[in-house]
C-alpha atoms as a PDB file:
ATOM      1  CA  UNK A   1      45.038  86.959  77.986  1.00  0.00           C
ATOM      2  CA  UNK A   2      41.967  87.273  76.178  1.00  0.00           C
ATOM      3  CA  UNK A   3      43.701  87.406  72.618  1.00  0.00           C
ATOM      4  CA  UNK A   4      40.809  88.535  69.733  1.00  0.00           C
ATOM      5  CA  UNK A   5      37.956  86.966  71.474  1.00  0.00           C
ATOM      6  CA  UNK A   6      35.538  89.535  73.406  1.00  0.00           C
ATOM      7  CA  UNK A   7      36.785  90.273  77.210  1.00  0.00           C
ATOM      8  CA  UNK A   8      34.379  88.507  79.615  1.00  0.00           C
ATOM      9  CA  UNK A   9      33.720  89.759  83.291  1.00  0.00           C
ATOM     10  CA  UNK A  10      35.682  87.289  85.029  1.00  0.00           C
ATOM     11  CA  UNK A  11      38.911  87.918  82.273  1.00  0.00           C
ATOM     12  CA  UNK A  12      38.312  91.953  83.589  1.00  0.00           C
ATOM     13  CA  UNK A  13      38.169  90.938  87.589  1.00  0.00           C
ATOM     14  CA  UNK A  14      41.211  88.562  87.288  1.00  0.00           C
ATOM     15  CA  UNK A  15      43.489  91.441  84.499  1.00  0.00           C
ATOM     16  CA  UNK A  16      42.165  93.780  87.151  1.00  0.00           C
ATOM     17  CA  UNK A  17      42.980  92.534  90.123  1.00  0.00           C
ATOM     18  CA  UNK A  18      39.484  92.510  91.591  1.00  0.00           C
ATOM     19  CA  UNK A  19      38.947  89.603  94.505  1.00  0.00           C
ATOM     20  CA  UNK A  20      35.912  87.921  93.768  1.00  0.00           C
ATOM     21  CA  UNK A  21      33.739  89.534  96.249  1.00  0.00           C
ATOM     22  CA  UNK A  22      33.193  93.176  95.303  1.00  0.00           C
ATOM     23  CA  UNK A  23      30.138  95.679  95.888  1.00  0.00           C
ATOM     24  CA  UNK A  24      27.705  96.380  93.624  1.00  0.00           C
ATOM     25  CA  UNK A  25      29.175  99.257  92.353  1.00  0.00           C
ATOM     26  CA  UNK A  26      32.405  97.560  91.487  1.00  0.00           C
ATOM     27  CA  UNK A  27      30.340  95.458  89.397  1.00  0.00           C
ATOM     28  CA  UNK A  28      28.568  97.740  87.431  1.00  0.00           C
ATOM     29  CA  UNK A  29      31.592  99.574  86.818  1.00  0.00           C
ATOM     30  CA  UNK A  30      33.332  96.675  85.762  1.00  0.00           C
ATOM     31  CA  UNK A  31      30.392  95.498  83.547  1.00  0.00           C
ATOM     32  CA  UNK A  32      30.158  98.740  81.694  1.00  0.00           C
ATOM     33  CA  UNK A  33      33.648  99.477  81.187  1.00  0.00           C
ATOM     34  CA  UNK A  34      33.927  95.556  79.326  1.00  0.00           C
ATOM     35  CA  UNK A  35      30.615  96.290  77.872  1.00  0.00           C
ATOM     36  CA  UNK A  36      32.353  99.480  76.593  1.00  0.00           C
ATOM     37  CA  UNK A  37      35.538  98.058  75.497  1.00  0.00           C
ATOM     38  CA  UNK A  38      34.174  95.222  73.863  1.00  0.00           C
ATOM     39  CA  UNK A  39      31.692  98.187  72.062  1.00  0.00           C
ATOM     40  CA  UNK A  40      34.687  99.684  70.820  1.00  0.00           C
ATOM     41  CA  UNK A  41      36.512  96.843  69.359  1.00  0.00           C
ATOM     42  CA  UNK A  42      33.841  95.891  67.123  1.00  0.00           C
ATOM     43  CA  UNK A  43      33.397  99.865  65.652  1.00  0.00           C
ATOM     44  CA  UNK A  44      36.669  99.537  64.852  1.00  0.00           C
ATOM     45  CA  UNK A  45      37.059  95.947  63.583  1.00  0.00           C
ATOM     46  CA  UNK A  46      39.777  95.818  67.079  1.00  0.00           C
ATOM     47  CA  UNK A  47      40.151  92.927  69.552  1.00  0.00           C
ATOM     48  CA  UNK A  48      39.168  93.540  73.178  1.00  0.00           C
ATOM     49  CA  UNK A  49      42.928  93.284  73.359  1.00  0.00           C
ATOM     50  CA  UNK A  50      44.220  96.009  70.809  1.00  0.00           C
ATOM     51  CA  UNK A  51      40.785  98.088  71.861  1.00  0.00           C
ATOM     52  CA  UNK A  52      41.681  98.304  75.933  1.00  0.00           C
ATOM     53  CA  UNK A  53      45.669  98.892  74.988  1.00  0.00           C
ATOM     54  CA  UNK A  54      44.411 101.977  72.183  1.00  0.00           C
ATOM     55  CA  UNK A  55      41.644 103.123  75.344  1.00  0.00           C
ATOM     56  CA  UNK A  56      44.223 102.934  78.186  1.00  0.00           C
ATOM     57  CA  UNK A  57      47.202 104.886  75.986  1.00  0.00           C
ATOM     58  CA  UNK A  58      45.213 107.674  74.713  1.00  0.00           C
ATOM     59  CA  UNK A  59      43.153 108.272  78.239  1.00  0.00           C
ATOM     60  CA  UNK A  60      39.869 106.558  77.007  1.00  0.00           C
ATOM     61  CA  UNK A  61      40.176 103.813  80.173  1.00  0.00           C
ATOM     62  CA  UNK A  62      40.619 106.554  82.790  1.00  0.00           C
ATOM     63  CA  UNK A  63      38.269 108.862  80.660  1.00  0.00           C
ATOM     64  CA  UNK A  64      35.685 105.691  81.604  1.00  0.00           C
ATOM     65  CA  UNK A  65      36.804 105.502  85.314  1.00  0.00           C
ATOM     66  CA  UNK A  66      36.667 109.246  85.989  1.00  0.00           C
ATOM     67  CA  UNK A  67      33.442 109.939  84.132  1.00  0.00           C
ATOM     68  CA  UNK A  68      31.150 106.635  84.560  1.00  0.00           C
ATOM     69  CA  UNK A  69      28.596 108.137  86.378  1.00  0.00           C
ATOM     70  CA  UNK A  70      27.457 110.579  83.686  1.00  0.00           C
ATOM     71  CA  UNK A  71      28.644 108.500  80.414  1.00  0.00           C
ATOM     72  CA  UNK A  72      26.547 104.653  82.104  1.00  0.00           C
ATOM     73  CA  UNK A  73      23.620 106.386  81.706  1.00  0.00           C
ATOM     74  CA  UNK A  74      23.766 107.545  78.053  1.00  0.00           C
ATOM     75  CA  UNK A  75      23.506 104.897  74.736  1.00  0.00           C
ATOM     76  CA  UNK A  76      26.342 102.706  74.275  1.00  0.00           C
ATOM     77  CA  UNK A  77      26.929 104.381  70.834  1.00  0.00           C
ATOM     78  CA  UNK A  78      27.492 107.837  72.959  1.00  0.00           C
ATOM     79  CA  UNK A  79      29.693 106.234  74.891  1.00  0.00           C
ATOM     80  CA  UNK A  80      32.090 105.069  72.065  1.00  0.00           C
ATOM     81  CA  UNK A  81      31.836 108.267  70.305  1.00  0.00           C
ATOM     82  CA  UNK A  82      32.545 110.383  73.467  1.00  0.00           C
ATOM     83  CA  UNK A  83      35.621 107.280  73.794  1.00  0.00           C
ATOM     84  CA  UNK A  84      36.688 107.937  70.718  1.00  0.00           C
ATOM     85  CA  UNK A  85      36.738 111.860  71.137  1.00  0.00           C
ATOM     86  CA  UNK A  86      38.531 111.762  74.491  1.00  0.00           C
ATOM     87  CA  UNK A  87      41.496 109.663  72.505  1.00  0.00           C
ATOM     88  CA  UNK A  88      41.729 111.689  69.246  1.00  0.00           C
ATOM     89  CA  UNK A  89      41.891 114.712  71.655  1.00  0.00           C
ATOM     90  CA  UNK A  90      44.849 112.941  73.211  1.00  0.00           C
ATOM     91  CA  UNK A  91      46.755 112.100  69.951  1.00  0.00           C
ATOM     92  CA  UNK A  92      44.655 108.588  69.182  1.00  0.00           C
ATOM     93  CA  UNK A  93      44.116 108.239  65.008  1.00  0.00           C
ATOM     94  CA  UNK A  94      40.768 106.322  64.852  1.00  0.00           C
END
């Protein structure tokens, strides 16, 4: 549990269920998705807990997933306000 303190890495492999050894690409997926979550949580004064359970209801986890390739190489700030748009446009309030 990683309560209101920022998500770290190895919190994301174990709450994942990632073995240790992983490609590169695992890892960079993994590191942006925290990187985004953690992002998030601080716009809107969240923990990394509250901000990955409001992402993953309202479709901004799998938005992540589906779409990294595209949405890792724009700003972080993009990335929260495309996160954001993907989970009003799925019923989120924020």
């Amino acid at each position: 549990m990683f309560g209101g303190k920022r998500l770290t890495l190895q919190q994301a492999h174990i709450n994942l269920g990632y073995d240790t050894e992983m490609d590169k690409d695992q890892q960079n997926r993994i590191t942006y998705t925290v990187y985004c979550i953690n992002a998030f949580a601080e716009r809107y004064r969240l923990t990394a807990k509250q901000a990955f359970a409001y992402l993953d209801r309202f479709g901004g986890m799998a938005f992540l997933e589906d779409c990294y390739e595209a949405e890792h190489q724009l700003s972080i700030i993009d990335a929260v306000n495309d996160l954001t748009q993907v989970c009003r446009n799925q019923g989120g309030k924020l």
